[in-house]
C-alpha atoms as a PDB file:
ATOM      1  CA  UNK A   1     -28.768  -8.005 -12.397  1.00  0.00           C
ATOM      2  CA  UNK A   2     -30.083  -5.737  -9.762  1.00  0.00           C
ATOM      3  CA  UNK A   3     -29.686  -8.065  -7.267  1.00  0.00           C
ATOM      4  CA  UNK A   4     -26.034  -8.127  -7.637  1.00  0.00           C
ATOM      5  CA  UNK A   5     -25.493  -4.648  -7.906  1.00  0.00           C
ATOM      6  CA  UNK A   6     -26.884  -3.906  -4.560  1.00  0.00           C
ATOM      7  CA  UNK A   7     -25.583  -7.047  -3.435  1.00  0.00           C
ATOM      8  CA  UNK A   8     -21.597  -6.830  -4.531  1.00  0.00           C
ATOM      9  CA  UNK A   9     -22.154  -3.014  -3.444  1.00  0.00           C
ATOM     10  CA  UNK A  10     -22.993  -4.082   0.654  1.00  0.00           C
ATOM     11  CA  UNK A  11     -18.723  -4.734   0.454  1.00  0.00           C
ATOM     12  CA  UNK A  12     -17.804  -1.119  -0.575  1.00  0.00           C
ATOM     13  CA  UNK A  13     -17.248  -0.068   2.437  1.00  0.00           C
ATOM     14  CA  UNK A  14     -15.268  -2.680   4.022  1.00  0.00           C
ATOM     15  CA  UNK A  15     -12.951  -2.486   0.522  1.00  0.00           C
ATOM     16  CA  UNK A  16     -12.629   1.140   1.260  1.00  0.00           C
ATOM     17  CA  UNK A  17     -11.531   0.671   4.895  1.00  0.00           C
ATOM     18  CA  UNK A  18      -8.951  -1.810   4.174  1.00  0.00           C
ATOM     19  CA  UNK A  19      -7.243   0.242   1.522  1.00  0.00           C
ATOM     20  CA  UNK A  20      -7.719   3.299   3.644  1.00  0.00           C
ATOM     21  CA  UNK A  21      -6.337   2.376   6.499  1.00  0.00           C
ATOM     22  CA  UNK A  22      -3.809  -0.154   5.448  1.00  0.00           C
ATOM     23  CA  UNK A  23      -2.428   2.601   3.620  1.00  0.00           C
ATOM     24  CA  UNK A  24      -2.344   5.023   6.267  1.00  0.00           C
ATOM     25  CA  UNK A  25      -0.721   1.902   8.429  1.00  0.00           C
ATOM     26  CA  UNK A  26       2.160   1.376   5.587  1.00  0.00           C
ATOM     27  CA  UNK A  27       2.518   5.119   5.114  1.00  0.00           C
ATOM     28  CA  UNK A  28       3.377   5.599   8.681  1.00  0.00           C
ATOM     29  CA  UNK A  29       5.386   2.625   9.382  1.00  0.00           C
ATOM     30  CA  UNK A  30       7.461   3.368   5.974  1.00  0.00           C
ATOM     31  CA  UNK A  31       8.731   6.163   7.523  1.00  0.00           C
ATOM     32  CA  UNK A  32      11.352   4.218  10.125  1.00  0.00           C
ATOM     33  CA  UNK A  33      11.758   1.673   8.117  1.00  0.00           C
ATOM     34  CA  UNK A  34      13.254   3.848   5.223  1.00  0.00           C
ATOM     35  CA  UNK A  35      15.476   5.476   8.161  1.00  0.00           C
ATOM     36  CA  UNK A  36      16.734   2.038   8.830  1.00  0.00           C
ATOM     37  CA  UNK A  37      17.115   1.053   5.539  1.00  0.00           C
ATOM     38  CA  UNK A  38      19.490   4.178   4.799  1.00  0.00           C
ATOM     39  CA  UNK A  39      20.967   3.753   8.447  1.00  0.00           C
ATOM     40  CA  UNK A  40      25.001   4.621   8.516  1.00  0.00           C
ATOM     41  CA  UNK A  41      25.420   1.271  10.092  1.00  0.00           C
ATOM     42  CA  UNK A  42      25.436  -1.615   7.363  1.00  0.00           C
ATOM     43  CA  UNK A  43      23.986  -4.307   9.790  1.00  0.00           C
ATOM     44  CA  UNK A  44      20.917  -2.445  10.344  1.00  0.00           C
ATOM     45  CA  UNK A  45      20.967  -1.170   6.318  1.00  0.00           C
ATOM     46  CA  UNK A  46      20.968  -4.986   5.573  1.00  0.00           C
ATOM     47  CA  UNK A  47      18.986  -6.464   8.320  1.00  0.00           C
ATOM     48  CA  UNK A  48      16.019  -3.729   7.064  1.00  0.00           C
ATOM     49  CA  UNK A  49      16.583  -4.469   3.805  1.00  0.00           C
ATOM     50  CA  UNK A  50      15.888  -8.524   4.400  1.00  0.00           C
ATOM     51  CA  UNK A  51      12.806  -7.930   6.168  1.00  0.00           C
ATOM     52  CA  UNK A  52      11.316  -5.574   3.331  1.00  0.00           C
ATOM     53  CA  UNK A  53      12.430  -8.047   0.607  1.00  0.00           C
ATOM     54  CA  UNK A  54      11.051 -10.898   2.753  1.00  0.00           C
ATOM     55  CA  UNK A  55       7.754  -9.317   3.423  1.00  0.00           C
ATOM     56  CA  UNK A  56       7.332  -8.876  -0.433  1.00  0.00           C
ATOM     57  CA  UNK A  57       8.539 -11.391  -1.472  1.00  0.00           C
ATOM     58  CA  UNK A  58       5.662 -13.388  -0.073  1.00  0.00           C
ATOM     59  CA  UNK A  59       2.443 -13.332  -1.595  1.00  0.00           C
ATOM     60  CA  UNK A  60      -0.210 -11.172   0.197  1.00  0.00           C
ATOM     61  CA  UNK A  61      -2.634 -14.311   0.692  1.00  0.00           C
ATOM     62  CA  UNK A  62       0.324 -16.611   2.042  1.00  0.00           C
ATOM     63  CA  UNK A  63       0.717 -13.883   4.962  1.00  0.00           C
ATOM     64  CA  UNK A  64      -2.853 -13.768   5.477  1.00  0.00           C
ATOM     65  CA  UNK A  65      -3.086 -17.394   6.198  1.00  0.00           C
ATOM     66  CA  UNK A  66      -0.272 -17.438   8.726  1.00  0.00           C
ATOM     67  CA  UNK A  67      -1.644 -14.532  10.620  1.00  0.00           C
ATOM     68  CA  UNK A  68      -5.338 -15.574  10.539  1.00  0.00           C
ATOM     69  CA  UNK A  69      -5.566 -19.704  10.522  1.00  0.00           C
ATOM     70  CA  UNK A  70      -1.793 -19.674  11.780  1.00  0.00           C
ATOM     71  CA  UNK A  71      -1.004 -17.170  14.953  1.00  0.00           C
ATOM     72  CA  UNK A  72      -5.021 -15.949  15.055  1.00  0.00           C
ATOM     73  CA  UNK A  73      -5.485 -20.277  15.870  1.00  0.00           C
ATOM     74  CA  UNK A  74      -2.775 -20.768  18.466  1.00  0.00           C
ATOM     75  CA  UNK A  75      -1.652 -17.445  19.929  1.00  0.00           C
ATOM     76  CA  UNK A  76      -3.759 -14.211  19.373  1.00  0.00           C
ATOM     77  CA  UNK A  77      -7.498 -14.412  18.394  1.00  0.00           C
ATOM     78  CA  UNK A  78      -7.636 -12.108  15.171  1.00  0.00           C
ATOM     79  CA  UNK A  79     -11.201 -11.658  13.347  1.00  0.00           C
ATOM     80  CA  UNK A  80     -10.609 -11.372  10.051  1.00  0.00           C
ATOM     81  CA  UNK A  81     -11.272  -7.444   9.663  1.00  0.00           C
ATOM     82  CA  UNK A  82      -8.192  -7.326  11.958  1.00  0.00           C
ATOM     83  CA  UNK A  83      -6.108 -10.205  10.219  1.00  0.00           C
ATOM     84  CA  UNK A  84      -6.174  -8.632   6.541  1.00  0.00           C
ATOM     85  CA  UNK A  85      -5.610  -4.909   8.245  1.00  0.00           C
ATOM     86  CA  UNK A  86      -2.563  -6.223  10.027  1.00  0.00           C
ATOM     87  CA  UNK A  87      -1.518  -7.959   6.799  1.00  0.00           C
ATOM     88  CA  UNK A  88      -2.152  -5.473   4.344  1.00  0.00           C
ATOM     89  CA  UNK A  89      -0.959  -2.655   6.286  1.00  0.00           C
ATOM     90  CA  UNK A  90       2.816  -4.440   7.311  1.00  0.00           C
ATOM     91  CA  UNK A  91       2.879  -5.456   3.395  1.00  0.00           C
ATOM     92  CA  UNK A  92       2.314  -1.732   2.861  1.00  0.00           C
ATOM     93  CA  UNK A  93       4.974  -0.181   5.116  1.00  0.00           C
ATOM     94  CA  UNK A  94       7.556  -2.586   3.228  1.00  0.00           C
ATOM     95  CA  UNK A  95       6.831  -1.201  -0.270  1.00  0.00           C
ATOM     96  CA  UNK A  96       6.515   2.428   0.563  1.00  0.00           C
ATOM     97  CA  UNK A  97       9.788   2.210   2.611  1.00  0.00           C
ATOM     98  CA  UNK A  98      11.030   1.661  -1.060  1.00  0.00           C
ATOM     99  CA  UNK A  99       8.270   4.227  -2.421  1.00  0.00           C
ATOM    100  CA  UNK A 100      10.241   6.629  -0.195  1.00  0.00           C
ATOM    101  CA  UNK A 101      13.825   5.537  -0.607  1.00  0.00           C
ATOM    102  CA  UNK A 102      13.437   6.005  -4.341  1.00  0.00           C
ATOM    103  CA  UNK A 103      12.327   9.058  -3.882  1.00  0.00           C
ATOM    104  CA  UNK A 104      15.034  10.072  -1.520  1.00  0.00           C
ATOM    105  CA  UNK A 105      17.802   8.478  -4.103  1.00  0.00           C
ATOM    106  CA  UNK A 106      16.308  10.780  -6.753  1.00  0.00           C
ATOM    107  CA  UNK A 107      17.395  13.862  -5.380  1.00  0.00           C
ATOM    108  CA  UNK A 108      20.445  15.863  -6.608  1.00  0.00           C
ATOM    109  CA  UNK A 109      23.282  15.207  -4.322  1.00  0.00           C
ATOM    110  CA  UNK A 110      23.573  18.951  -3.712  1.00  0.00           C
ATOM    111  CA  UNK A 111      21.230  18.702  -1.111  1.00  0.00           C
ATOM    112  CA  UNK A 112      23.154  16.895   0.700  1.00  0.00           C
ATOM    113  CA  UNK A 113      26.288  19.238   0.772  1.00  0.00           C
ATOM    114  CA  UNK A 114      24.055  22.120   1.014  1.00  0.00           C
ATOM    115  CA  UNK A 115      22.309  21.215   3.931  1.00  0.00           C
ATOM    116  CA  UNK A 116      25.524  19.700   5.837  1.00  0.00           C
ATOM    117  CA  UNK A 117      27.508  23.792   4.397  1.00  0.00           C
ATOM    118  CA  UNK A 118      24.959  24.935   7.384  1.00  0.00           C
ATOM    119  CA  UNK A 119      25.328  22.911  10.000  1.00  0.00           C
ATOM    120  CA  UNK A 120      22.365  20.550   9.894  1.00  0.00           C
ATOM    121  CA  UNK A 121      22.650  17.338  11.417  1.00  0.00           C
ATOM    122  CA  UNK A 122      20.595  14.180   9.544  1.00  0.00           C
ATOM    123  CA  UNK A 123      17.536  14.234  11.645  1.00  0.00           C
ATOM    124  CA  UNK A 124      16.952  17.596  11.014  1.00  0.00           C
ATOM    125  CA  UNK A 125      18.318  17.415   7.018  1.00  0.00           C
ATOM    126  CA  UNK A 126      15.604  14.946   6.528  1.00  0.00           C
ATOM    127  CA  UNK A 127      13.146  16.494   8.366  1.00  0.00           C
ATOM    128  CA  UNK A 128      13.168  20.102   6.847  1.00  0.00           C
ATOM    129  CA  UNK A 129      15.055  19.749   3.536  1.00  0.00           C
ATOM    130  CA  UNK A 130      15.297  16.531   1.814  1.00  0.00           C
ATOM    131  CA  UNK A 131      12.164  14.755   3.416  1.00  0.00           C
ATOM    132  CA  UNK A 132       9.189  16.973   1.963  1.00  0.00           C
ATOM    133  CA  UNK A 133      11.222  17.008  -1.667  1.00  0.00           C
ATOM    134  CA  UNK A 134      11.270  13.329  -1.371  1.00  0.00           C
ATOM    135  CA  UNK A 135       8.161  12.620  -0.519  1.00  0.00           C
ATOM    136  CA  UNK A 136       6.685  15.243  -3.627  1.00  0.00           C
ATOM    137  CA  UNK A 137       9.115  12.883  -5.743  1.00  0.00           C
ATOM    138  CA  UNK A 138       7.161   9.796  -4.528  1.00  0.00           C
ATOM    139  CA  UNK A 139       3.673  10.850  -4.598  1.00  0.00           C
ATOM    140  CA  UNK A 140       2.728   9.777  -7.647  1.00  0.00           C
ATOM    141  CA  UNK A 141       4.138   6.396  -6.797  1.00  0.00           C
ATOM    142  CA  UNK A 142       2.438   6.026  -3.238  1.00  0.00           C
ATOM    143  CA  UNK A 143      -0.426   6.933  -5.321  1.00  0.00           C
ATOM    144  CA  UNK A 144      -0.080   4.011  -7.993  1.00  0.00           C
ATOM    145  CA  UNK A 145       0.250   1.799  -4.924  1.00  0.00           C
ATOM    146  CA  UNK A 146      -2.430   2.848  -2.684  1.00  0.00           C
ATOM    147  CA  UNK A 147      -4.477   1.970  -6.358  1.00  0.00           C
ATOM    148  CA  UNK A 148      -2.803  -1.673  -6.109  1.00  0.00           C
ATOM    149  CA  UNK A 149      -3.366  -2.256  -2.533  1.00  0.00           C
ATOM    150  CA  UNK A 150      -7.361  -0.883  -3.363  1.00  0.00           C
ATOM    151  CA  UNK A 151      -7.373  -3.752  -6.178  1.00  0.00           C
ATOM    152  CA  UNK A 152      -5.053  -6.278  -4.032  1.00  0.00           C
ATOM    153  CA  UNK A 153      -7.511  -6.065  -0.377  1.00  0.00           C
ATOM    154  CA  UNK A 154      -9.671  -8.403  -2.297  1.00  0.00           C
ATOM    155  CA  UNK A 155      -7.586 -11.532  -1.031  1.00  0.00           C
ATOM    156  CA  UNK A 156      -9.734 -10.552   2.025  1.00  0.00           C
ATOM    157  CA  UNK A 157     -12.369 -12.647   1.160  1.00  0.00           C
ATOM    158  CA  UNK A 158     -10.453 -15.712   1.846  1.00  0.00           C
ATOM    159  CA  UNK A 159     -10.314 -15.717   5.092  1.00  0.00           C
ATOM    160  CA  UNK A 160     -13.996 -13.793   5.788  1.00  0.00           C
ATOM    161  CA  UNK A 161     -13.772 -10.268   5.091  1.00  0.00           C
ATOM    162  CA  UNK A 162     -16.988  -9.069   3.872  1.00  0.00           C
ATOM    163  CA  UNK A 163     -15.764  -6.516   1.081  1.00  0.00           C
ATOM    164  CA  UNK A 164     -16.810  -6.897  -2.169  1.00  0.00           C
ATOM    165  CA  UNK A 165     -15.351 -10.349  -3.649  1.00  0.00           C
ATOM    166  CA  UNK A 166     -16.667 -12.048  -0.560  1.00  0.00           C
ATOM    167  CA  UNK A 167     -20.595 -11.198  -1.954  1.00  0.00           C
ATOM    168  CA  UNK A 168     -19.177 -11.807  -5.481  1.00  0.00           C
ATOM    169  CA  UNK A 169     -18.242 -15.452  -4.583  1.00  0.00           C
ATOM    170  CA  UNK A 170     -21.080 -15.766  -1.958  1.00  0.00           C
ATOM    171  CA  UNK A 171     -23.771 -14.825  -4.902  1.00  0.00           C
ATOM    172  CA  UNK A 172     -21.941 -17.150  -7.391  1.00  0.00           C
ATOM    173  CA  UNK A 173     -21.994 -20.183  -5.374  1.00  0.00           C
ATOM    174  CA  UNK A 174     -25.762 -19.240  -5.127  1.00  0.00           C
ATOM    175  CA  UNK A 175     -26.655 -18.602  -8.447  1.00  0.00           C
ATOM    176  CA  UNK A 176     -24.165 -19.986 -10.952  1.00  0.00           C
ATOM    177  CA  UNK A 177     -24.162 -16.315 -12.594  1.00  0.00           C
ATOM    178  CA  UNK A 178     -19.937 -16.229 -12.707  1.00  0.00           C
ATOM    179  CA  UNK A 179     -19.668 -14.161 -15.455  1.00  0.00           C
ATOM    180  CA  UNK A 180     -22.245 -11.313 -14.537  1.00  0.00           C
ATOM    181  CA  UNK A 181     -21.379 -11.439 -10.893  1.00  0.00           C
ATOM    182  CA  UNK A 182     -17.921 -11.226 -11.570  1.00  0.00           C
ATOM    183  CA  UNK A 183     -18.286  -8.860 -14.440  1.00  0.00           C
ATOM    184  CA  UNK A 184     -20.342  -6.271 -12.058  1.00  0.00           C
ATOM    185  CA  UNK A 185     -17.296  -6.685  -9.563  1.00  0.00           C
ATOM    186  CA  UNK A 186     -14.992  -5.912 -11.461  1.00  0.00           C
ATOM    187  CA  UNK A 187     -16.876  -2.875 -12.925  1.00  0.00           C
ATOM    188  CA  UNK A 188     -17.375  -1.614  -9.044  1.00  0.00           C
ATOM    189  CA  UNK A 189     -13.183  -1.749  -9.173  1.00  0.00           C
ATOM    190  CA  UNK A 190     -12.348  -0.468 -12.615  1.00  0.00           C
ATOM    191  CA  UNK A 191     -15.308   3.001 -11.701  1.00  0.00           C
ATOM    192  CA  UNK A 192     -13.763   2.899  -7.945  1.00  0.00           C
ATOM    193  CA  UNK A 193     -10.344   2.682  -9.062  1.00  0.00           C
ATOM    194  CA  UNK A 194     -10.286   5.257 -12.153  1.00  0.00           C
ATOM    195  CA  UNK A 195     -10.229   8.815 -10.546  1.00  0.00           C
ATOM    196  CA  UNK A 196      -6.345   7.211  -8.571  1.00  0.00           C
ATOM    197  CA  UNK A 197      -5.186   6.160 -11.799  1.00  0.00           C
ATOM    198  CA  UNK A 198      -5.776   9.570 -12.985  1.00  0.00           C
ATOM    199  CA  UNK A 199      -4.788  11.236 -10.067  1.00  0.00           C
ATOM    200  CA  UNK A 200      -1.688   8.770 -10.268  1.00  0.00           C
ATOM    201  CA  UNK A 201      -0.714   9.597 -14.455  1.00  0.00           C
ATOM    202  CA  UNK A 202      -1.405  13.867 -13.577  1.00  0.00           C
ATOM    203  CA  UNK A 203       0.993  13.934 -10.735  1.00  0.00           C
ATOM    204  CA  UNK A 204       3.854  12.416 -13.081  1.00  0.00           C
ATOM    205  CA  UNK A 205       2.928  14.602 -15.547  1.00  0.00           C
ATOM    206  CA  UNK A 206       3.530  17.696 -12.936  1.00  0.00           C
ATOM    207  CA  UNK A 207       6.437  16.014 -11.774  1.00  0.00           C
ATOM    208  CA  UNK A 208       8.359  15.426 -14.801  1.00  0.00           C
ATOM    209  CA  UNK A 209       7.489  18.769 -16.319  1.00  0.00           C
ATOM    210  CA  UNK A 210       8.643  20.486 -13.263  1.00  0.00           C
ATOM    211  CA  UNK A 211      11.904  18.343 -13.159  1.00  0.00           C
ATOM    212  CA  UNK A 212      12.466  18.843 -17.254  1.00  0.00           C
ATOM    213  CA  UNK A 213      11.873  23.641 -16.501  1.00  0.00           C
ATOM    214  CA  UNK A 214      14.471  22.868 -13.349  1.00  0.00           C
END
């Protein structure tokens, strides 16, 4: 049982690195595409809007596949570190443009007015006065996502990324131990996972209860 805990463990950091910095990708990139997506022109409003739904609407794993055995095979050589972060982090921008759009719907609409009573034009609306209260209103949402994407870079093992499934399924197929290896796994997840889903639950709680004294 040793043996696979220090085994399954050799993938924690690649598992950390793909959620880390697909995140950071999808929280960047989120940013424009939300812009687009609540652009005054409705081409560009709809056009966004059919790439994010596209883009989620296919399964993590499909995407992976076209990008690494697909485009990495014919037209760009991707190693698979490089394949799932690509993946992973473009799958992220498209549901925290929505992460961020909610939270932008959720403010009062007095906002709005207030900020346009001064003079502000949009850039600088969204930039000092609606922006920052949007994104406090979707923190606890980017946070129950960044635990998702944490759970969901294990696809990475199918196409070679070392992280922790990939020694999971590599000690399996060597031992016939399924249920232990697999059990330990998902124990590393469930311990790796917990302090986010707390962190996730306490900033809702703060959220609400400052929303309710408001």
């Amino acid at each position: 049982m040793m043996r696979f805990i220090v085994i399954i463990a050799r993938g924690i950091p690649y598992t950390l690195l793909l959620t880390v910095v697909s995140f950071a990708i999808g929280a960047a990139l989120g940013l424009p595409l939300v812009a687009l997506r609540r652009s005054r022109y409705a081409v560009i409003r709809a056009l966004t809007a059919l790439i994010i739904e596209i883009v989620r609407g296919v399964p993590v794993i499909v995407w992976l596949f076209v990008v690494y055995f697909g485009l990495g095979a014919g037209v760009i050589a991707f190693t698979p570190l490089e394949a799932a972060i690509i993946v992973l982090g473009v799958t992220s921008a498209a549901y925290m443009a929505e992460i961020y759009r909610s939270g932008m719907i959720g403010l009062p609409s007095g906002q709005y007015e207030a900020a346009a009573a001064l003079g502000l034009n949009h850039m600088t609306t969204v930039r000092l006065v609606t922006g920052p209260q949007a994104l406090r209103i979707a923190l606890p949402s980017a946070v129950t996502y960044l635990l998702a994407l944490f759970k969901n870079s294990s696809v990475a093992y199918t196409i070679g990324v070392t992280e922790m499934l990939f020694w999971a399924f590599k000690e399996t197929e060597e031992t016939l131990q399924g249920v232990l290896v697999y059990g330990i796994a998902g124990a590393y997840y469930l311990l790796m996972g917990l302090p986010l889903a707390v962190a996730s639950r306490s900033l809702d709680r703060r959220l609400r209860a400052r929303v309710a004294t408001q």
